[in-house]
N, C-alpha and C. Protein backbone atom coordinates (compact mmCIF):
# COMPACT_ATOMS: atom_id res chain seq x y z
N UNK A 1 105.06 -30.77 105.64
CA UNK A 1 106.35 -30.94 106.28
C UNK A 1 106.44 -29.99 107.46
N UNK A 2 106.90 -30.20 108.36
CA UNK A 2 107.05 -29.59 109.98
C UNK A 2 108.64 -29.15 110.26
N UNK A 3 108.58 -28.25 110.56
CA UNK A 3 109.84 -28.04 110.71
C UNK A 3 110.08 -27.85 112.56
N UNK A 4 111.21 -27.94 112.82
CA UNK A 4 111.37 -27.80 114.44
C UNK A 4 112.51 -27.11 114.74
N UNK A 5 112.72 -26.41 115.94
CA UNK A 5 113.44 -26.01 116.49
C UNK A 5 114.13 -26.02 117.70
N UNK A 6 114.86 -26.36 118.34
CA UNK A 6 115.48 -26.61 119.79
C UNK A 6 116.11 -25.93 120.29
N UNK A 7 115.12 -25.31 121.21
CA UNK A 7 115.37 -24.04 122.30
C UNK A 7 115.77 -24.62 123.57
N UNK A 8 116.74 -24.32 124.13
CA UNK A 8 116.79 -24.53 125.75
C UNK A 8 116.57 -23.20 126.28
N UNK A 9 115.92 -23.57 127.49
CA UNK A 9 115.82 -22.18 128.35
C UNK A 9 115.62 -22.90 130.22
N UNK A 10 116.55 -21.92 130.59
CA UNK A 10 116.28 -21.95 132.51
C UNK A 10 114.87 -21.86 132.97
N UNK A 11 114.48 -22.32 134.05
CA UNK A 11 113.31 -21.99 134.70
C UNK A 11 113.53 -22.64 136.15
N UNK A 12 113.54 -21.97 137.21
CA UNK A 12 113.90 -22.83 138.71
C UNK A 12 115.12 -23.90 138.58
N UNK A 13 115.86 -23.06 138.10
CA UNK A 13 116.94 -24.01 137.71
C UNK A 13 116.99 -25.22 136.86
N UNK A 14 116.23 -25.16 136.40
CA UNK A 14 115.97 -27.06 135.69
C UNK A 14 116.02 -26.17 133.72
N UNK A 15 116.80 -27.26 133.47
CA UNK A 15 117.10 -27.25 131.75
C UNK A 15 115.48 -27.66 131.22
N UNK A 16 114.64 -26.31 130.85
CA UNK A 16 113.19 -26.71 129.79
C UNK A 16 113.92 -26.53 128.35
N UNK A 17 113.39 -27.74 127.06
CA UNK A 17 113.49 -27.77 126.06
C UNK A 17 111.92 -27.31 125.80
N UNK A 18 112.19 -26.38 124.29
CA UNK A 18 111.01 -25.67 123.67
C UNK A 18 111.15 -26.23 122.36
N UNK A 19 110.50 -27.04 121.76
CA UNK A 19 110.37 -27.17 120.44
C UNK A 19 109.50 -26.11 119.64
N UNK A 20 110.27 -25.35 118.56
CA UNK A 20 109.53 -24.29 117.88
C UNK A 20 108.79 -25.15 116.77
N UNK A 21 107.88 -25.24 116.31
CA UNK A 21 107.12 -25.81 115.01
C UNK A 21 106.06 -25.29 114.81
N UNK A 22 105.80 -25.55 113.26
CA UNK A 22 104.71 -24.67 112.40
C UNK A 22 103.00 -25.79 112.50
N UNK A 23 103.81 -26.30 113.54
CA UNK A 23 102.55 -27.79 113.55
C UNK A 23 101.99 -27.21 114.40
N UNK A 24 100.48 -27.47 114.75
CA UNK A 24 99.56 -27.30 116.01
C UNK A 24 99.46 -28.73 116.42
N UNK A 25 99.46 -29.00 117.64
CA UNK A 25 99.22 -30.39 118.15
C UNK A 25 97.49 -30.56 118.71
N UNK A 26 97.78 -29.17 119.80
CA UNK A 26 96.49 -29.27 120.83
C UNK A 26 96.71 -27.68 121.28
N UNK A 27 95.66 -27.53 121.52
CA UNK A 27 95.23 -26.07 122.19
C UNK A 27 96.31 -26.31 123.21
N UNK A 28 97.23 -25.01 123.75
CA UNK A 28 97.70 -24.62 124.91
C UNK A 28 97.72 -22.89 124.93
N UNK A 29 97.94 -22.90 126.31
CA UNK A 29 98.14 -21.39 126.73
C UNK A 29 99.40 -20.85 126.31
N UNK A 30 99.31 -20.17 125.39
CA UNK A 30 100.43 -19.48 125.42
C UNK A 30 100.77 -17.93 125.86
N UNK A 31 101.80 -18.14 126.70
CA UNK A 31 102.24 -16.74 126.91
C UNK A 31 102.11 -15.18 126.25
N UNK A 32 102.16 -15.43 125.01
CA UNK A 32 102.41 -14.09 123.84
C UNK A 32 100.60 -14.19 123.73
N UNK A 33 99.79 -15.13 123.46
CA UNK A 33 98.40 -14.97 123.51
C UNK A 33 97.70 -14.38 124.96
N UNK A 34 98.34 -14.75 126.18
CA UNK A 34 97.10 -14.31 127.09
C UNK A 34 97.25 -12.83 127.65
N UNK A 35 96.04 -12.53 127.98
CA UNK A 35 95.78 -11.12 128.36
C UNK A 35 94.74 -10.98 128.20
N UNK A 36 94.09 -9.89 129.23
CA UNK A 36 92.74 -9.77 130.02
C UNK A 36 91.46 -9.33 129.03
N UNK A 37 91.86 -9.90 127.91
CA UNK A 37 90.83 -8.88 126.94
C UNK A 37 89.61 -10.41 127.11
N UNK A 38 89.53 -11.28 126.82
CA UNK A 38 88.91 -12.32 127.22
C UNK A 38 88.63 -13.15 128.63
N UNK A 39 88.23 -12.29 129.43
CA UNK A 39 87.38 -12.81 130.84
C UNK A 39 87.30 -14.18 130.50
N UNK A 40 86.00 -14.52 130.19
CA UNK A 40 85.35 -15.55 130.09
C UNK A 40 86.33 -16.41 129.73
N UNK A 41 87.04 -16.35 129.43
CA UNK A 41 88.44 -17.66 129.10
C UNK A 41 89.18 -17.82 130.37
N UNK A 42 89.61 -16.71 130.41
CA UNK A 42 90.38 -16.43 131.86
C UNK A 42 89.71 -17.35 133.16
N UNK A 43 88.66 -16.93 132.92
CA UNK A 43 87.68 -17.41 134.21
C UNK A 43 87.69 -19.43 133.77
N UNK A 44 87.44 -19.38 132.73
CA UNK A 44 87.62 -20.79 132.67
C UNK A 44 89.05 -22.08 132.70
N UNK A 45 90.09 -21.15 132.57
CA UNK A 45 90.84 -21.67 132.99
C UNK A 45 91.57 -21.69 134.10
N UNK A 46 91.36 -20.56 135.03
CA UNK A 46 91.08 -20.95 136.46
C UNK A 46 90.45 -21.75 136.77
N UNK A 47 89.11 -22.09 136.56
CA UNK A 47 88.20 -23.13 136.84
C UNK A 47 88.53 -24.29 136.38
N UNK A 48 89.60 -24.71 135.40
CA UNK A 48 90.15 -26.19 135.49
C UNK A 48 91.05 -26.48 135.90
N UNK A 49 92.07 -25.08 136.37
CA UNK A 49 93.45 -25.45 136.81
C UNK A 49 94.47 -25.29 135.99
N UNK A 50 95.36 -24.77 136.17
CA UNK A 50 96.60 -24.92 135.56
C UNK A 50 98.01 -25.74 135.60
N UNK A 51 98.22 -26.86 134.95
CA UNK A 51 98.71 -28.07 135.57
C UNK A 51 100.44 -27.06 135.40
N UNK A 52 101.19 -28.18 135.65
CA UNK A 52 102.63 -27.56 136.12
C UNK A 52 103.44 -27.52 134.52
N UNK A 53 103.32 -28.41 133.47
CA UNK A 53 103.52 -27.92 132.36
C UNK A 53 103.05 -26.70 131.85
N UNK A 54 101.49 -26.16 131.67
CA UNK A 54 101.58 -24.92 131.71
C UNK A 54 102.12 -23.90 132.82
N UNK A 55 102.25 -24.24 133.65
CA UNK A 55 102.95 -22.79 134.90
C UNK A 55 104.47 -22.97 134.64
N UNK A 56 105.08 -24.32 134.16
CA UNK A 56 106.27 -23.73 133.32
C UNK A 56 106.95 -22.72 132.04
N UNK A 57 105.58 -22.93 131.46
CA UNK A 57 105.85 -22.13 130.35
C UNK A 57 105.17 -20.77 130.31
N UNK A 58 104.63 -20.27 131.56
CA UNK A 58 103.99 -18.82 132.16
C UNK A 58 105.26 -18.60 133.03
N UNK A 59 106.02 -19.46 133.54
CA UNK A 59 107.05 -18.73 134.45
C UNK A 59 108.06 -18.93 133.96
N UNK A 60 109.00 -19.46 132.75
CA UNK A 60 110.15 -19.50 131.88
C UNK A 60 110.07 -18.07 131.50
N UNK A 61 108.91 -16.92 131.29
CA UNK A 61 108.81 -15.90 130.64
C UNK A 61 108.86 -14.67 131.69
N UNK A 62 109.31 -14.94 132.63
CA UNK A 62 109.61 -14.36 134.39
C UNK A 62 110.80 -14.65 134.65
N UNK A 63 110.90 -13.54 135.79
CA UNK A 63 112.19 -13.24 136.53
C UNK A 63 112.76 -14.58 137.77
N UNK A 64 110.94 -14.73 138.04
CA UNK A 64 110.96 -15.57 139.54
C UNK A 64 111.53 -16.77 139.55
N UNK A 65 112.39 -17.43 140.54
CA UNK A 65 112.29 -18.57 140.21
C UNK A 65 111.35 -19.36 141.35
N UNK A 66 111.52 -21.12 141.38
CA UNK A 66 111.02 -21.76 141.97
C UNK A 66 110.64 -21.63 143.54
N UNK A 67 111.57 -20.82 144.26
CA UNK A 67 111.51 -20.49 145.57
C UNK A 67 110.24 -19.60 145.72
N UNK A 68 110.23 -18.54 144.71
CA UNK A 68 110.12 -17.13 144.98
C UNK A 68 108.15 -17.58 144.50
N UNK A 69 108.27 -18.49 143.74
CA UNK A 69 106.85 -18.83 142.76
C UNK A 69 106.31 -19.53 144.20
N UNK A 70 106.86 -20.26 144.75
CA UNK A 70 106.17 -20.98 146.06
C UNK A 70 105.49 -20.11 147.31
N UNK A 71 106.98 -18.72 147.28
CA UNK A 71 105.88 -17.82 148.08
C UNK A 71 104.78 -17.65 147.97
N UNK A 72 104.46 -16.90 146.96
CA UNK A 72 103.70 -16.45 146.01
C UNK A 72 102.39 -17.04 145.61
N UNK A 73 102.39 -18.23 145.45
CA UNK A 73 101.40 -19.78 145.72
C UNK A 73 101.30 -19.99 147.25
N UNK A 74 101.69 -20.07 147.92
CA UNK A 74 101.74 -19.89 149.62
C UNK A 74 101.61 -21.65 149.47
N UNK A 75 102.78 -22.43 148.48
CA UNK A 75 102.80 -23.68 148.98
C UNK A 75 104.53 -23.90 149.76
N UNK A 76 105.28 -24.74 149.45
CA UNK A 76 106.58 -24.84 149.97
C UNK A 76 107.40 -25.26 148.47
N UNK A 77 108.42 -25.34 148.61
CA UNK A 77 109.53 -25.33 147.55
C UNK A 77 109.45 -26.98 147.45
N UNK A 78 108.88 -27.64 148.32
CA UNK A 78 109.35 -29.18 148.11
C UNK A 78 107.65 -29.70 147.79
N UNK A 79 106.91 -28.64 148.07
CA UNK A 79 105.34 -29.36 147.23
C UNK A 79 105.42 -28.99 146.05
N UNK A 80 105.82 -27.48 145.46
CA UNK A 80 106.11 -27.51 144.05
C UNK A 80 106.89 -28.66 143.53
N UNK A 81 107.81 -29.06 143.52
CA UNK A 81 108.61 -30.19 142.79
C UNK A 81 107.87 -31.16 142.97
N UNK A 82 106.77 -31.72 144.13
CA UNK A 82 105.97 -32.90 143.64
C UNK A 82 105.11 -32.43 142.84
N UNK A 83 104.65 -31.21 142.77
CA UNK A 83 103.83 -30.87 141.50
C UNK A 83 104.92 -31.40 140.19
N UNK A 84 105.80 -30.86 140.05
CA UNK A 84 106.59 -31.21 139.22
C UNK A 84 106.57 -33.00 138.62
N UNK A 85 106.93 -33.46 139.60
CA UNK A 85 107.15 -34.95 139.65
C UNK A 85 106.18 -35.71 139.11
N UNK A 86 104.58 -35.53 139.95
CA UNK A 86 103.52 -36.36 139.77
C UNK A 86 102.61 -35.17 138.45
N UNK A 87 103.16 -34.22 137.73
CA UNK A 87 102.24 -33.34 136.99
C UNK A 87 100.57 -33.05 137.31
N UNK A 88 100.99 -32.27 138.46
CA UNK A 88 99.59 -31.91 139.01
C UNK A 88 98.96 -30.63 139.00
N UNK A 89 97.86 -30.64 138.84
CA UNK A 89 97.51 -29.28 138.60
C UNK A 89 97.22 -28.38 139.57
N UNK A 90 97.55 -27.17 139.65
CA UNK A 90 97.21 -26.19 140.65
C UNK A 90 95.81 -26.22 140.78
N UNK A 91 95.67 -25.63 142.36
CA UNK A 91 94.28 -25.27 142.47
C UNK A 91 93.31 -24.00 141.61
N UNK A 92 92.09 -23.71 142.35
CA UNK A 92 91.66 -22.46 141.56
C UNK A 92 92.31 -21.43 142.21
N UNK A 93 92.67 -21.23 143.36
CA UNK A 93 93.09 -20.39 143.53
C UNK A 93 95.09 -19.65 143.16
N UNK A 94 95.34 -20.89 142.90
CA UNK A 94 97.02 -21.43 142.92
C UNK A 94 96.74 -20.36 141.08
N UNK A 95 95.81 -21.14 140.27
CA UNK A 95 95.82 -20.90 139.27
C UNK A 95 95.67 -19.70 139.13
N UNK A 96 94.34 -18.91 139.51
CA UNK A 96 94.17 -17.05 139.45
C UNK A 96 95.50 -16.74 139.92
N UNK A 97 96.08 -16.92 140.68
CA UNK A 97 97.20 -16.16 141.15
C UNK A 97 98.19 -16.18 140.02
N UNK A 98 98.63 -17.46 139.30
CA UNK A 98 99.59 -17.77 138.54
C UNK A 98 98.94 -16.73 137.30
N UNK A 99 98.16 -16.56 137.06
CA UNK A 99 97.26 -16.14 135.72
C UNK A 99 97.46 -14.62 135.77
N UNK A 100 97.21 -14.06 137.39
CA UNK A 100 97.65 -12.54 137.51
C UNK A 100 98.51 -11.86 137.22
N UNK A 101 99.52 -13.01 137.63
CA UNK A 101 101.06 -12.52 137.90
C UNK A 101 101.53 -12.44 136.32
N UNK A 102 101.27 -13.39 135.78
CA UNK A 102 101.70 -13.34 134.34
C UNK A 102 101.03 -12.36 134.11
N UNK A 103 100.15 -11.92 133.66
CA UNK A 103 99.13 -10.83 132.99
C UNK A 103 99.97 -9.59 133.79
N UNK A 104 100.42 -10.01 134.99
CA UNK A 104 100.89 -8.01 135.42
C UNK A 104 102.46 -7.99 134.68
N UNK A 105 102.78 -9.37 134.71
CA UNK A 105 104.73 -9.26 133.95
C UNK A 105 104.43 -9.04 132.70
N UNK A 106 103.47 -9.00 131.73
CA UNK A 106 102.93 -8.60 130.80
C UNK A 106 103.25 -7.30 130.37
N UNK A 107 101.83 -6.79 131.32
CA UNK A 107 101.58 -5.17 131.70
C UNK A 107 102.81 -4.71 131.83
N UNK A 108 103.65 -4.79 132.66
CA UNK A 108 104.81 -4.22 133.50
C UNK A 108 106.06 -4.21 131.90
N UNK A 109 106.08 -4.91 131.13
CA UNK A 109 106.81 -5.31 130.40
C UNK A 109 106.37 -4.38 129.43
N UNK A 110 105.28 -4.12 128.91
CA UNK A 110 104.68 -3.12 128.02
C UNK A 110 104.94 -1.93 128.64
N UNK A 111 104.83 -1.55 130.11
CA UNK A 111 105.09 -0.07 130.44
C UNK A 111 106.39 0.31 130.28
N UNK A 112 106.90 -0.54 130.91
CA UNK A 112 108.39 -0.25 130.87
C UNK A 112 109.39 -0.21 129.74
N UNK A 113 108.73 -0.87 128.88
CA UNK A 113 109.37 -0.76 127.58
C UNK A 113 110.49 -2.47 127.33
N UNK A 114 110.41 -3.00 128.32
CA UNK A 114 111.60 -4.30 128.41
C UNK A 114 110.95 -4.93 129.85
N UNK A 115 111.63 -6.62 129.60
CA UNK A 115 111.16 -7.17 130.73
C UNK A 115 112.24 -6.57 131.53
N UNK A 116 113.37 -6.56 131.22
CA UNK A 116 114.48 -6.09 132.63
C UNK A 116 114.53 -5.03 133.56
N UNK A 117 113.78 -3.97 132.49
CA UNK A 117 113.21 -2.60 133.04
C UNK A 117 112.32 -3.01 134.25
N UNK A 118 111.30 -3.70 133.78
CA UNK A 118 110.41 -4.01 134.67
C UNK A 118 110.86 -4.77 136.15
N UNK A 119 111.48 -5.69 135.60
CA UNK A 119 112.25 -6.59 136.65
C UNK A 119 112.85 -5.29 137.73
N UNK A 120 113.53 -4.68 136.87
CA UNK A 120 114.66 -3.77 137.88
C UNK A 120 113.72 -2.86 138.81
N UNK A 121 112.22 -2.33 138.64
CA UNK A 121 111.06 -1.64 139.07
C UNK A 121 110.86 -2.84 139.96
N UNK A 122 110.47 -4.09 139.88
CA UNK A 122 109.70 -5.33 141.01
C UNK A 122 110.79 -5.20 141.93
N UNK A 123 111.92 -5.15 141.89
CA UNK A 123 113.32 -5.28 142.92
C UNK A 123 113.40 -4.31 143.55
N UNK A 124 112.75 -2.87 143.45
CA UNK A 124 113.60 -1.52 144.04
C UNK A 124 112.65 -1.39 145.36
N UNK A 125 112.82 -0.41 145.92
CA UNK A 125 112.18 -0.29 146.90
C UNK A 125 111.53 0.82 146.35
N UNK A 126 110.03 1.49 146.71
CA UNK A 126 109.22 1.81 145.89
C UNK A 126 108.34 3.15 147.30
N UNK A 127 108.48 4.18 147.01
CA UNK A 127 108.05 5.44 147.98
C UNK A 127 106.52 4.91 147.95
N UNK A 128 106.29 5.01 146.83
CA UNK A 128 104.66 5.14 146.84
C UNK A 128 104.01 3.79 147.15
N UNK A 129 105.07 2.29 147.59
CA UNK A 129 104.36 1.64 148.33
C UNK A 129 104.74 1.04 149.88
N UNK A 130 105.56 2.44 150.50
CA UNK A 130 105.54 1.92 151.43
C UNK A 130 107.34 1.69 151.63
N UNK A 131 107.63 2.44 150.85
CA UNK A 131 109.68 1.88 150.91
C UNK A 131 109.60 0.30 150.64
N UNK A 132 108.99 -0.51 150.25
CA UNK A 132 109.30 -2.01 150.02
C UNK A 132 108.93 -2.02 148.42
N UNK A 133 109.69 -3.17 148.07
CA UNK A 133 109.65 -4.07 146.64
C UNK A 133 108.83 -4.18 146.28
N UNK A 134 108.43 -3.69 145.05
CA UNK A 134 107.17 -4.45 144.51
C UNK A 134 106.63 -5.62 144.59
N UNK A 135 107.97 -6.66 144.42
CA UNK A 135 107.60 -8.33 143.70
C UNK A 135 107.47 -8.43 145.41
N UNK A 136 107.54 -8.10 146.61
CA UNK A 136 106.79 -8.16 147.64
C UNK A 136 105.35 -8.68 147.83
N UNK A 137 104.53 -8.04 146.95
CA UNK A 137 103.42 -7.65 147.04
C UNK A 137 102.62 -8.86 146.00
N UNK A 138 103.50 -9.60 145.57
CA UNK A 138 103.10 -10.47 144.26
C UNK A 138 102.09 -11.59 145.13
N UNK A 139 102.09 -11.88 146.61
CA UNK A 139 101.67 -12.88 147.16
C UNK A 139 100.14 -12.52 147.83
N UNK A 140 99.70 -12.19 147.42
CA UNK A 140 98.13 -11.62 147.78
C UNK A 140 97.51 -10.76 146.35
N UNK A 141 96.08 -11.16 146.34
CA UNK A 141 95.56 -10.41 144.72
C UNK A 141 95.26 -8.54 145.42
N UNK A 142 95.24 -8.44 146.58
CA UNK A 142 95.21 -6.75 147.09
C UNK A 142 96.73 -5.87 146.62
N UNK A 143 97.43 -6.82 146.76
CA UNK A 143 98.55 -6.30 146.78
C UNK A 143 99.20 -6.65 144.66
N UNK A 144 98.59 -7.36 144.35
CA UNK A 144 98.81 -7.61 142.28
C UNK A 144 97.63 -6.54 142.02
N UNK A 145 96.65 -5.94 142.46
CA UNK A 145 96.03 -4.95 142.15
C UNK A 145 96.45 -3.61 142.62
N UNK A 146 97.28 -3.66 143.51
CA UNK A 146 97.82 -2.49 143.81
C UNK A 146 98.82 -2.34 142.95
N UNK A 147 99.78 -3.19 142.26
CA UNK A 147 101.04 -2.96 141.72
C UNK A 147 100.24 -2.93 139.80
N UNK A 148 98.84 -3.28 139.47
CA UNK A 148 98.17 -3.09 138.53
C UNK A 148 97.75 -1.59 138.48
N UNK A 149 97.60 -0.81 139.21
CA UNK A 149 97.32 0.63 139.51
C UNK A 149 98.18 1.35 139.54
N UNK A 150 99.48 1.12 140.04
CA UNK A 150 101.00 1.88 140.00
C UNK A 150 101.40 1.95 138.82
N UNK A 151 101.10 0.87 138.00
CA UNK A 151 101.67 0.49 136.84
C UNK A 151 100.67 1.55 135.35
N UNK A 152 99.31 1.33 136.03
CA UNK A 152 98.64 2.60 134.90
C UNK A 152 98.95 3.83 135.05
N UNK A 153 99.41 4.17 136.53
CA UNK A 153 100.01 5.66 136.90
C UNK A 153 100.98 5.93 136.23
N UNK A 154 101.96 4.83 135.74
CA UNK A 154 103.35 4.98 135.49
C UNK A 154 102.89 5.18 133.50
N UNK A 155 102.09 4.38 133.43
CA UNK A 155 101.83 4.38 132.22
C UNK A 155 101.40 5.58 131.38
N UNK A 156 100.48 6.68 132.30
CA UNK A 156 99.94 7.85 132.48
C UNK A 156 100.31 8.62 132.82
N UNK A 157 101.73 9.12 133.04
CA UNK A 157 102.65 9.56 133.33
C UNK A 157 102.47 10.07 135.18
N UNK A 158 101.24 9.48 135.58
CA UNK A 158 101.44 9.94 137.47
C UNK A 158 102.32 9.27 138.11
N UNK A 159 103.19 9.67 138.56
CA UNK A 159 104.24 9.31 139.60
C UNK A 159 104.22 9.12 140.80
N UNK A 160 103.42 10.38 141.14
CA UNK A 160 102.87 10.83 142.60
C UNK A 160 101.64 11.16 143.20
């Protein structure tokens, strides 16, 4: 017997339903599972893509919404929604990026002790990078490795 549950939750404005159940259907990515301890996975699911059902349920667990995710992807706000529409999968590169960002809201979420903590750190303006925002920096992997290094400083108690 299966039991279910009906979650609503926001994401780019659009109403996602989450069914909770004790059933497995099919392998998916889940959020609470990924993290960098398995490369070789990592690497392979870049290499097939990450279609827009999974990058919903990697970015329902984020601050960003749909605008801010398009920067960030360096596509436009109206090619995401045909991703949306026609369920298409990101590129390899669309995908590493999407894969980073989650893995650093992760990180950031563990340092800080809360996602909001963290959130409120991506929003501020930041000495040690320059007087600008972190979540700035979310749109290039130089700049998600730089905010991956701030984040072990912070973790390690270096500040400065």
């Amino acid at each position: 017997m299966t039991k279910n549950k009906r979650q609503v939750s926001y994401i780019c404005g659009e109403e996602i339903e989450k069914m909770e159940t004790n059933q497995v259907n099919e392998p998916m990515i889940a959020y609470n599972t990924l993290d960098s301890n398995n490369v070789l996975w990592l690497i392979n699911q870049v290499r097939i893509g990450i279609n827009y059902k999974k990058f919903i349920q990697f970015a329902s667990n984020g601050p960003f919404n749909l605008l801010e995710w398009a920067g960030f992807l360096h596509l436009s706000e109206r090619t995401m929604l045909r991703y949306k529409q026609e369920e298409k999968t990101f590129d390899t590169l669309q995908s590493e990026k999407i894969i980073e960002i989650t893995l650093l809201q992760k990180k950031g979420t563990e340092v800080f002790g809360s996602a909001t903590q963290f959130n409120l750190w991506l929003n501020t303006q930041n000495v040690a990078l320059g007087n600008i925002m972190p979540k700035q920096m979310l749109d290039n992997s130089f700049g998600i490795n730089l905010l991956k290094d701030e984040l072990s400083k912070i973790e390690y108690g270096v500040l400065a």
